[in-house]
Protein backbone atom coordinates (compact mmCIF):
# COMPACT_ATOMS: atom_id res chain seq x y z
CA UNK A 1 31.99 -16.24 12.84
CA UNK A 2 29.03 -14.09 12.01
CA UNK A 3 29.58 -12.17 8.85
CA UNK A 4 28.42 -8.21 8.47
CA UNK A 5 25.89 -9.09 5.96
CA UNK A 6 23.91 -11.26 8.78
CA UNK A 7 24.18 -8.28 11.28
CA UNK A 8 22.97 -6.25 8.17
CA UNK A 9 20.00 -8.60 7.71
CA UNK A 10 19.06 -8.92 10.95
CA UNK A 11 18.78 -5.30 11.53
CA UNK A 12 16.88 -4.37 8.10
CA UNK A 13 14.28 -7.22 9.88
CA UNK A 14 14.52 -5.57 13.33
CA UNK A 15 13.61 -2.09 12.25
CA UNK A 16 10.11 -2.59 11.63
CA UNK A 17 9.09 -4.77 14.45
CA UNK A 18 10.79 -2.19 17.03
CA UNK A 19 9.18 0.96 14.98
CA UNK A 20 5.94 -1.20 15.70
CA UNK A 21 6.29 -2.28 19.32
CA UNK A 22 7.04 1.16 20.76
CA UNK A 23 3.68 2.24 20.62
CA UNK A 24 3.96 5.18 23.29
CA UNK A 25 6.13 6.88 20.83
CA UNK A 26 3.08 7.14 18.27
CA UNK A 27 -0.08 6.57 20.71
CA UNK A 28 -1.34 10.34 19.65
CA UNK A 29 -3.94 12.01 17.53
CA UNK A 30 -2.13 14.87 15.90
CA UNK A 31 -0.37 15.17 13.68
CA UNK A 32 -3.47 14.37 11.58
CA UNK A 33 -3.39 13.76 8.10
CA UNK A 34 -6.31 13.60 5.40
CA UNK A 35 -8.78 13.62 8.55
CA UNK A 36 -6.87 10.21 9.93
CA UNK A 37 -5.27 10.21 13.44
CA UNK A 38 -1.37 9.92 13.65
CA UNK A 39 -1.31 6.44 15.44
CA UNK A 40 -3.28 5.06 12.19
CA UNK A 41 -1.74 6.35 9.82
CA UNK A 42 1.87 5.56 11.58
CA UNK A 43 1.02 2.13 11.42
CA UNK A 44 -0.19 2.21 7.91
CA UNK A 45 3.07 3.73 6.45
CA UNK A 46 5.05 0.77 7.97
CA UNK A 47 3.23 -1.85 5.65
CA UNK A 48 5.35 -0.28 2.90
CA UNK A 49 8.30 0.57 4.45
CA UNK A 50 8.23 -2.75 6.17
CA UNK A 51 7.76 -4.95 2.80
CA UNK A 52 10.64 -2.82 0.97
CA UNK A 53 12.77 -3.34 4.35
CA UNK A 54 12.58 -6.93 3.96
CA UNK A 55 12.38 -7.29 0.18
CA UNK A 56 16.33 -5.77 0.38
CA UNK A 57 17.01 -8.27 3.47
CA UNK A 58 15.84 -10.92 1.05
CA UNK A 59 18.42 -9.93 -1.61
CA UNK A 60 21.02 -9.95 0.49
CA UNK A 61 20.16 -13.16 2.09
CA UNK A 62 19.86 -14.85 -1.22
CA UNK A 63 22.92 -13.21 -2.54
CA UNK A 64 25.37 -14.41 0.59
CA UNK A 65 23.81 -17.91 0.19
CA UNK A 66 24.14 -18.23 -3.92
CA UNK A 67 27.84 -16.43 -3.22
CA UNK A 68 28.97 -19.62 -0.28
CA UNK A 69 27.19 -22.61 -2.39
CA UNK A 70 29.98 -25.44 -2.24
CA UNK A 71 29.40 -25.90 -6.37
CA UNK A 72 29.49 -22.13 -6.92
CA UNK A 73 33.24 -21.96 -6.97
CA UNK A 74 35.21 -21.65 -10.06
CA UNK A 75 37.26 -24.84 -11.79
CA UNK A 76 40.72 -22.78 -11.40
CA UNK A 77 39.83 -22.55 -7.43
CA UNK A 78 38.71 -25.83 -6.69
CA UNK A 79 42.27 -26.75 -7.91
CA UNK A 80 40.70 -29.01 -11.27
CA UNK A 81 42.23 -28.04 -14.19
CA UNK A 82 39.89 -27.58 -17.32
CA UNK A 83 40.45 -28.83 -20.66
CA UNK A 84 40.85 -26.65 -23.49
């Protein structure tokens, strides 16, 4: 069973390389900005957005695996009964 947080992942990874591959949707000159055509500086404002978009689908990826670790469970839940 695929959990939401994989969906969730998979998405925040997807965004980017869809936003990239659609070029007809940014192959234009204007707007311009600081003298630099719109299909340049398009692709330059994804570096960021791109990095932060898969910074946060690195969190959750390494929050979902530390969360099912077999030896992250608690004593109480593993049915062991700790000494006190």
């Amino acid at each position: 069973m695929v959990k939401a947080v994989y969906v969730a992942i998979a998405i925040l990874l997807f965004i980017p390389l869809i936003a990239l591959l659609a070029i007809p949707t940014y192959n234009s000159v204007n707007p311009t900005l600081g003298g630099v055509a719109f299909f340049y500086w398009y692709q330059i404002l994804w570096m960021p957005l791109g990095a932060l978009l898969y910074y946060i689908a690195s969190v959750l990826w390494n929050r979902t695996e530390k969360d099912s670790a077999p030896g992250n469970k608690p004593a109480a839940r593993r049915g062991r009964r700790t000494r006190r």
